[in-house]
C-alpha atoms as a PDB file:
ATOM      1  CA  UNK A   1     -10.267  10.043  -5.665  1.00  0.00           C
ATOM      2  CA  UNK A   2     -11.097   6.562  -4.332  1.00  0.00           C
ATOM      3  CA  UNK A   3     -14.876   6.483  -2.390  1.00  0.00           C
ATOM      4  CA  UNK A   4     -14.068   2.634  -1.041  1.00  0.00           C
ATOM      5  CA  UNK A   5     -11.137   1.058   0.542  1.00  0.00           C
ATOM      6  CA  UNK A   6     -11.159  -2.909   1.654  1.00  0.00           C
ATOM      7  CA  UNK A   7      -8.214  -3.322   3.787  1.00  0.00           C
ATOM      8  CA  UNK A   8      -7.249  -6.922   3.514  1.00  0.00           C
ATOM      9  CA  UNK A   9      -4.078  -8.266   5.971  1.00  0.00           C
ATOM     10  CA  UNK A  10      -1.704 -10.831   4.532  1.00  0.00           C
ATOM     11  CA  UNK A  11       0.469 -13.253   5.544  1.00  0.00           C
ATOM     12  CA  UNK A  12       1.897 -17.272   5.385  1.00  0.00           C
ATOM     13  CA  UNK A  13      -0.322 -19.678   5.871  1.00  0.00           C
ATOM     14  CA  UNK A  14       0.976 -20.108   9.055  1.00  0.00           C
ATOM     15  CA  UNK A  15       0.417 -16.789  10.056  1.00  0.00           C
ATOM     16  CA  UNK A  16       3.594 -14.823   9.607  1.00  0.00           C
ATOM     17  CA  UNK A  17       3.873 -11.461   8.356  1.00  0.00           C
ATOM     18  CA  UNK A  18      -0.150 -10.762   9.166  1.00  0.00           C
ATOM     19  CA  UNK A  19       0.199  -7.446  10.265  1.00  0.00           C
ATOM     20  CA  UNK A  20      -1.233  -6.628  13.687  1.00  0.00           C
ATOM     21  CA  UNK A  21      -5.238  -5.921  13.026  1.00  0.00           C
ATOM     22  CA  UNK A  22      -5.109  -2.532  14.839  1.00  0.00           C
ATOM     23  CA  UNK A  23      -2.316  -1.425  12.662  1.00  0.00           C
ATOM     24  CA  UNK A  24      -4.532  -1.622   9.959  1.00  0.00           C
ATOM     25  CA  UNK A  25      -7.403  -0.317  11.525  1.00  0.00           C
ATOM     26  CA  UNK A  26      -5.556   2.863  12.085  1.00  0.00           C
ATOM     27  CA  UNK A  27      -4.255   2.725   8.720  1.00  0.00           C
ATOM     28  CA  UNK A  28      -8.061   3.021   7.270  1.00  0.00           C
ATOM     29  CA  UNK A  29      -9.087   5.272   9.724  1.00  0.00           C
ATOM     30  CA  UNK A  30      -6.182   7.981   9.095  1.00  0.00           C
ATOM     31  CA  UNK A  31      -7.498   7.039   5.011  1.00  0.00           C
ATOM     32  CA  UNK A  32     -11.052   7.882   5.711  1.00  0.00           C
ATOM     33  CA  UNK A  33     -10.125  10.844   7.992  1.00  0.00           C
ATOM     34  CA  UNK A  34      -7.595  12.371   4.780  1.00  0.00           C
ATOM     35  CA  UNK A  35      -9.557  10.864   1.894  1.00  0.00           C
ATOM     36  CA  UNK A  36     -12.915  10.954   3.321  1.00  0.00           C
ATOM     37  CA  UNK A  37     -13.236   7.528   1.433  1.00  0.00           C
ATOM     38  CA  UNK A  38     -15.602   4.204   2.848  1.00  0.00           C
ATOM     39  CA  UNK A  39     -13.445   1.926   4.756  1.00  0.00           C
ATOM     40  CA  UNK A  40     -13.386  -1.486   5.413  1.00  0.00           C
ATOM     41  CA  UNK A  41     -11.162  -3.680   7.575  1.00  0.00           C
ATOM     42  CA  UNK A  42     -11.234  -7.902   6.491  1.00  0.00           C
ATOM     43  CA  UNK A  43     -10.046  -9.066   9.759  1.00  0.00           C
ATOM     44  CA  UNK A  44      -9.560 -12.563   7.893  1.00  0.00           C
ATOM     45  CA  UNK A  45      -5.842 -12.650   6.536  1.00  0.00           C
ATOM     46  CA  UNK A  46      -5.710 -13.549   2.715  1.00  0.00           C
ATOM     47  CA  UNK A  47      -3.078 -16.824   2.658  1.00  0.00           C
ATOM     48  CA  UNK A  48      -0.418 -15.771   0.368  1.00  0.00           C
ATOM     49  CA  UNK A  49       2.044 -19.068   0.679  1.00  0.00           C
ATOM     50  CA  UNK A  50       1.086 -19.332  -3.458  1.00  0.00           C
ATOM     51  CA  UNK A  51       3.590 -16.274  -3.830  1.00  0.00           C
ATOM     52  CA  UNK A  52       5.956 -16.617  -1.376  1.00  0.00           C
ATOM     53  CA  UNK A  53       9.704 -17.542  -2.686  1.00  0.00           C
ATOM     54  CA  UNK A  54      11.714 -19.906  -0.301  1.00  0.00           C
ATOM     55  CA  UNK A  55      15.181 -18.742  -1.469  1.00  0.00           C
ATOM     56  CA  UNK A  56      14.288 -14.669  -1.320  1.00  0.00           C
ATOM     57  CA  UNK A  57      12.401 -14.994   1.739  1.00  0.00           C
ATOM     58  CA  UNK A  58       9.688 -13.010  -0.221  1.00  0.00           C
ATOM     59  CA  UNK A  59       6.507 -12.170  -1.235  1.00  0.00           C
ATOM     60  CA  UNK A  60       6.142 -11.635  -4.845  1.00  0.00           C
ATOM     61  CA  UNK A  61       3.734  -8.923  -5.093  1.00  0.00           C
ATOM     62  CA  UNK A  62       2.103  -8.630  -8.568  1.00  0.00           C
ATOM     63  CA  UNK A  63       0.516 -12.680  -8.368  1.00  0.00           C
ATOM     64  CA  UNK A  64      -1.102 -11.411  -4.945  1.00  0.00           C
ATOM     65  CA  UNK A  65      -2.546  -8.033  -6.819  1.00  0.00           C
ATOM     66  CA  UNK A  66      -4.189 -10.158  -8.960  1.00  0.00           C
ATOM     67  CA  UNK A  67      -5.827 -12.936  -6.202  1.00  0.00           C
ATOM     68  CA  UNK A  68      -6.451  -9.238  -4.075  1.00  0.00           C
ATOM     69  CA  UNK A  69      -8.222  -7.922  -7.943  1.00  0.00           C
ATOM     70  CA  UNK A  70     -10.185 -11.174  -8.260  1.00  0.00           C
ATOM     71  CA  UNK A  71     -11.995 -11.183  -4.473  1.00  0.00           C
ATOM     72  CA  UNK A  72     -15.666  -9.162  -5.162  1.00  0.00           C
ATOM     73  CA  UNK A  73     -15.964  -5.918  -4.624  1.00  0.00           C
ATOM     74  CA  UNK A  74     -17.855  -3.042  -4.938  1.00  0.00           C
ATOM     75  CA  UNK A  75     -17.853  -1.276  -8.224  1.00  0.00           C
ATOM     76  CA  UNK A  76     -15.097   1.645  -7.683  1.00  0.00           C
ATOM     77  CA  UNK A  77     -14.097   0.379  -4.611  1.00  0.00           C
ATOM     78  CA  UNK A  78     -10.215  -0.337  -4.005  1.00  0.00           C
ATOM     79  CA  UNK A  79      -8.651  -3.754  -2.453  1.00  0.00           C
ATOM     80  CA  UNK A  80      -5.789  -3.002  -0.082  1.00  0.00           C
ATOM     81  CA  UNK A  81      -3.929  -5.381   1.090  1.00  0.00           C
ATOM     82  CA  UNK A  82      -1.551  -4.790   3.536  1.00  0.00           C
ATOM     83  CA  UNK A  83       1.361  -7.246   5.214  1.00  0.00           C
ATOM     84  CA  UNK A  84       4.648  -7.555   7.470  1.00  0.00           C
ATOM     85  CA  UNK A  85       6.470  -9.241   4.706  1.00  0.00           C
ATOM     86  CA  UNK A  86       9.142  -8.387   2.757  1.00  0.00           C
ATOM     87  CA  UNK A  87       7.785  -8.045  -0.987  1.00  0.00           C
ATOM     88  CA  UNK A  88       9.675  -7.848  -4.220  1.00  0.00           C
ATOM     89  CA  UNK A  89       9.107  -7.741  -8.151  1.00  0.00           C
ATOM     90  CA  UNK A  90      11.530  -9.617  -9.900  1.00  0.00           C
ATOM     91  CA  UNK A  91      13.118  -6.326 -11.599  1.00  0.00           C
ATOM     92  CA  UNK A  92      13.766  -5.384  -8.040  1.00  0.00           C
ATOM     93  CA  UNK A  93      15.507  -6.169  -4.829  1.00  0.00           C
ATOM     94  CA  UNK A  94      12.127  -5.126  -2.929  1.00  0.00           C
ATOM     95  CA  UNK A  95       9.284  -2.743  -3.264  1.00  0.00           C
ATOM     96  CA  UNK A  96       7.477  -0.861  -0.519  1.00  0.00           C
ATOM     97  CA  UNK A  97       3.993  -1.652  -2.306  1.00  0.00           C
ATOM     98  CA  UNK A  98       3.139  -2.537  -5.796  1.00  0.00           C
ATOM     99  CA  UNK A  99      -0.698  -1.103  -7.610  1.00  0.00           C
ATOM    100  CA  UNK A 100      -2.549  -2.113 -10.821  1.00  0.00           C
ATOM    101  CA  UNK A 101      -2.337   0.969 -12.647  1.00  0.00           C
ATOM    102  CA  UNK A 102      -5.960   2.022 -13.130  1.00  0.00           C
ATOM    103  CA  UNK A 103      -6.997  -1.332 -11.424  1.00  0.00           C
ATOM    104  CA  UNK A 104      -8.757  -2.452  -8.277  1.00  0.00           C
ATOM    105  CA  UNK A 105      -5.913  -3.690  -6.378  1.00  0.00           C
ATOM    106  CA  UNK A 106      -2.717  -2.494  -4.490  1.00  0.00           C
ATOM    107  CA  UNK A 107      -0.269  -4.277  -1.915  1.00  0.00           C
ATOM    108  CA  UNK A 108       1.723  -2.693   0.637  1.00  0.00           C
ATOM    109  CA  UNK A 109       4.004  -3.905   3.606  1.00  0.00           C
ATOM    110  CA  UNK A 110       5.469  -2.486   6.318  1.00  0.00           C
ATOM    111  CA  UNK A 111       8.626  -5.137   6.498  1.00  0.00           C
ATOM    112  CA  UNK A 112      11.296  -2.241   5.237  1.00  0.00           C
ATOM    113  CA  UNK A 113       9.034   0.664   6.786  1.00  0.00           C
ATOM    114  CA  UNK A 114       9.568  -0.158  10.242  1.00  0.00           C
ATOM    115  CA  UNK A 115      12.373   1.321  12.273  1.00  0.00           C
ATOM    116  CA  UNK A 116      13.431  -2.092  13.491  1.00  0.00           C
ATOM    117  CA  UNK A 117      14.609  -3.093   9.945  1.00  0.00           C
ATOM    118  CA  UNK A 118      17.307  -0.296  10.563  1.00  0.00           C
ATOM    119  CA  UNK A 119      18.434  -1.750  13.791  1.00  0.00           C
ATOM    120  CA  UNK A 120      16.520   1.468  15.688  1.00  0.00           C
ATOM    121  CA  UNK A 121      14.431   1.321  18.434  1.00  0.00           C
ATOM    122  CA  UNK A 122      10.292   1.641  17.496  1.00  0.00           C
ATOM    123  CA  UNK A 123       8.247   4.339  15.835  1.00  0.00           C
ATOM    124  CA  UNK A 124       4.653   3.074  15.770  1.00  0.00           C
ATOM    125  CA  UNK A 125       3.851   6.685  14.576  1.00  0.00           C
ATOM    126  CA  UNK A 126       6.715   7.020  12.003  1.00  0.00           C
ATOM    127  CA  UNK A 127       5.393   3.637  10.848  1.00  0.00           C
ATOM    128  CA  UNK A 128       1.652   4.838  10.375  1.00  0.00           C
ATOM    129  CA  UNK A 129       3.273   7.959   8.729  1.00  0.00           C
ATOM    130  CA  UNK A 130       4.971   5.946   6.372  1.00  0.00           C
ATOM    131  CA  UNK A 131       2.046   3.310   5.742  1.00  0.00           C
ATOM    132  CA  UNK A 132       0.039   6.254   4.945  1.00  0.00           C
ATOM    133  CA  UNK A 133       2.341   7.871   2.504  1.00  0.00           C
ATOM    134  CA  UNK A 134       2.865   4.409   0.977  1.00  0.00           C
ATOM    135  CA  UNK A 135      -1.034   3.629   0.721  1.00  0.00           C
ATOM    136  CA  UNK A 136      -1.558   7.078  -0.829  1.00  0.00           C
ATOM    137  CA  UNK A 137       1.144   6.611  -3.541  1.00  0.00           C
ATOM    138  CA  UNK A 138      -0.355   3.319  -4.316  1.00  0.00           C
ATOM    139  CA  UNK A 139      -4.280   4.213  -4.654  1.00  0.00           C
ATOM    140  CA  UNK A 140      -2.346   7.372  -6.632  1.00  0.00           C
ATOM    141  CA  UNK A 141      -1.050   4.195  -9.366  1.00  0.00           C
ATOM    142  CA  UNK A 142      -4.942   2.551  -9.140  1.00  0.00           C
ATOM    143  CA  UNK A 143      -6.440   6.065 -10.186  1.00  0.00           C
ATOM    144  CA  UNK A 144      -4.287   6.115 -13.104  1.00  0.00           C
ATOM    145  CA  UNK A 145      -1.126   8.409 -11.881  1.00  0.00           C
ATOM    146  CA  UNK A 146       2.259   7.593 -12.661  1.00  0.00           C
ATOM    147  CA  UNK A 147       5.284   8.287 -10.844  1.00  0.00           C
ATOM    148  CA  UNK A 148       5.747  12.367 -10.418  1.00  0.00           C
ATOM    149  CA  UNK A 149       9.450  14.079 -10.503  1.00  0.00           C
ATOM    150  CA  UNK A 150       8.651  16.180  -7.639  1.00  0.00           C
ATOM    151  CA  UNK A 151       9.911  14.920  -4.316  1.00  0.00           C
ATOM    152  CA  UNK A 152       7.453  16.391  -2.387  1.00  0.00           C
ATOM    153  CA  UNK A 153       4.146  14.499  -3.927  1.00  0.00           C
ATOM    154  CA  UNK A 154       2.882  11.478  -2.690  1.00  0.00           C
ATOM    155  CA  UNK A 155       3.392  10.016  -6.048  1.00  0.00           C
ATOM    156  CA  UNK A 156       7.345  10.428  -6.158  1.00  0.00           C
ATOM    157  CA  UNK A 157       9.254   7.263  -6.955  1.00  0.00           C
ATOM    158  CA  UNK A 158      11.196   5.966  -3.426  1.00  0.00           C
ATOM    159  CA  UNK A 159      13.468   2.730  -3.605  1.00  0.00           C
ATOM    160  CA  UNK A 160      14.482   4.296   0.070  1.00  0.00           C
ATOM    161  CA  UNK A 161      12.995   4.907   3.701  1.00  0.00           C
ATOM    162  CA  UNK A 162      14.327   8.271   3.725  1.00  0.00           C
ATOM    163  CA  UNK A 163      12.295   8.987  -0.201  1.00  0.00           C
ATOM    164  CA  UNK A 164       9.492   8.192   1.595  1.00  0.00           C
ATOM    165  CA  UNK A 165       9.645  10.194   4.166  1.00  0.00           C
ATOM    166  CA  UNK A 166      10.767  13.229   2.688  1.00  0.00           C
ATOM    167  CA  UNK A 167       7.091  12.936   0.486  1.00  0.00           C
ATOM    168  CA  UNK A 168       4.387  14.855   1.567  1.00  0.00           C
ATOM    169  CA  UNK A 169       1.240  12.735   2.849  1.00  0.00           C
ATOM    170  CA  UNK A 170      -0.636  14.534  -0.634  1.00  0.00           C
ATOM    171  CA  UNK A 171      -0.640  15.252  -3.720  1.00  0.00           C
ATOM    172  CA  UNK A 172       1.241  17.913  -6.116  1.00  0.00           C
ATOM    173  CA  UNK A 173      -1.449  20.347  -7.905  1.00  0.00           C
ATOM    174  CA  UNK A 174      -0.666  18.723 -11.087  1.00  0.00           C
ATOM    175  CA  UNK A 175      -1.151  15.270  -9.680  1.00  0.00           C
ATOM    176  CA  UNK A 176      -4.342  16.871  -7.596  1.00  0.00           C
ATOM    177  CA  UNK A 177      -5.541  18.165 -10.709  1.00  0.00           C
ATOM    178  CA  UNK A 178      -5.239  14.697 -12.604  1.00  0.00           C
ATOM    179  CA  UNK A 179      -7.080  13.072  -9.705  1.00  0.00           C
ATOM    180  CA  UNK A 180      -9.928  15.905  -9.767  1.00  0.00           C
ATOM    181  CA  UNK A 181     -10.172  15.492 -13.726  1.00  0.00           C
ATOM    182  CA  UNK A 182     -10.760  11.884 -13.606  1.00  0.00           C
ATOM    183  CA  UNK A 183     -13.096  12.010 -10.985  1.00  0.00           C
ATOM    184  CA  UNK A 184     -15.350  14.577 -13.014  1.00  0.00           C
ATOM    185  CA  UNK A 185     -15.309  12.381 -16.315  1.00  0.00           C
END
């Protein structure tokens, strides 16, 4: 699937919604450990003020994929980045995460993945779980997959929590399959 991973955190300028650095480190190294893929923690937060909307309280997601596609990086390798702020597209109320299909870049935040945004008390693991899932379904969109009707893959649409965590942390055969034919050609 993916051989390199560049975890990048995000936030304001000011320094909200950087995600806490060992949150990401344990986010690569439950990647590496399941993907057996290179990974790389930036532990210098990408300013993404440029896409932040005042009135949503916001990050719009698919401006920072493209500053995340345009940093250098390895040939093959995929740019994570990774934040505690809400995102959105402007088709929708919020997204989880956001990928270039068949590109070098994804986005994912933890904001509406956190147990805390439900008024419940804290689940660092449920979090990580959920990260993880979230990741996976977003390097799924930069290999090239699209969203998959069964519930149980990785690649499963989820505009809820509890989508998310009725995925799998993998892939379906078929989507496995896709994955392992791309790979080879």
């Amino acid at each position: 699937m993916v051989e390199r991973i560049h975890f990048v955190p995000l936030g304001l300028a000011n320094s909200d919604g950087v995600p806490p650095l060992e949150l990401v480190v344990r986010l690569a190294a439950e990647a590496a450990r399941l993907l057996g893929a290179s990974c790389h923690v930036d532990p210098s937060p990408l300013d993404v003020t440029f896409s932040y909307d005042e009135l949503r309280r916001q990050v719009w997601s698919t401006p920072v994929l493209a500053r995340l596609a345009s940093r250098p990086h390895p040939p093959g390798a995929v740019v994570v980045g990774v934040t505690s702020l809400d995102l959105f597209v402007p088709v929708f109320t919020f997204v989880f995460g956001e990928a270039q299909v068949a590109g070098p870049a994804a986005v994912i935040s933890q904001h509406r993945l956190r147990e805390e945004y439900y008024g419940l008390p804290p689940n660092p693991g449920l979090l990580l779980e959920r990260l993880l899932k979230e990741l996976l379904h977003e390097l799924g969109h930069t290999q090239g997959l699209r969203h998959c009707a069964d519930w149980r893959c990785v690649m499963s649409s989820a505009h809820t929590v509890e989508r998310i965590d009725v995925r799998q942390a993998a892939f379906c055969a078929d989507c496995a399959r896709f994955l392992h034919n791309r790979s080879r050609g």
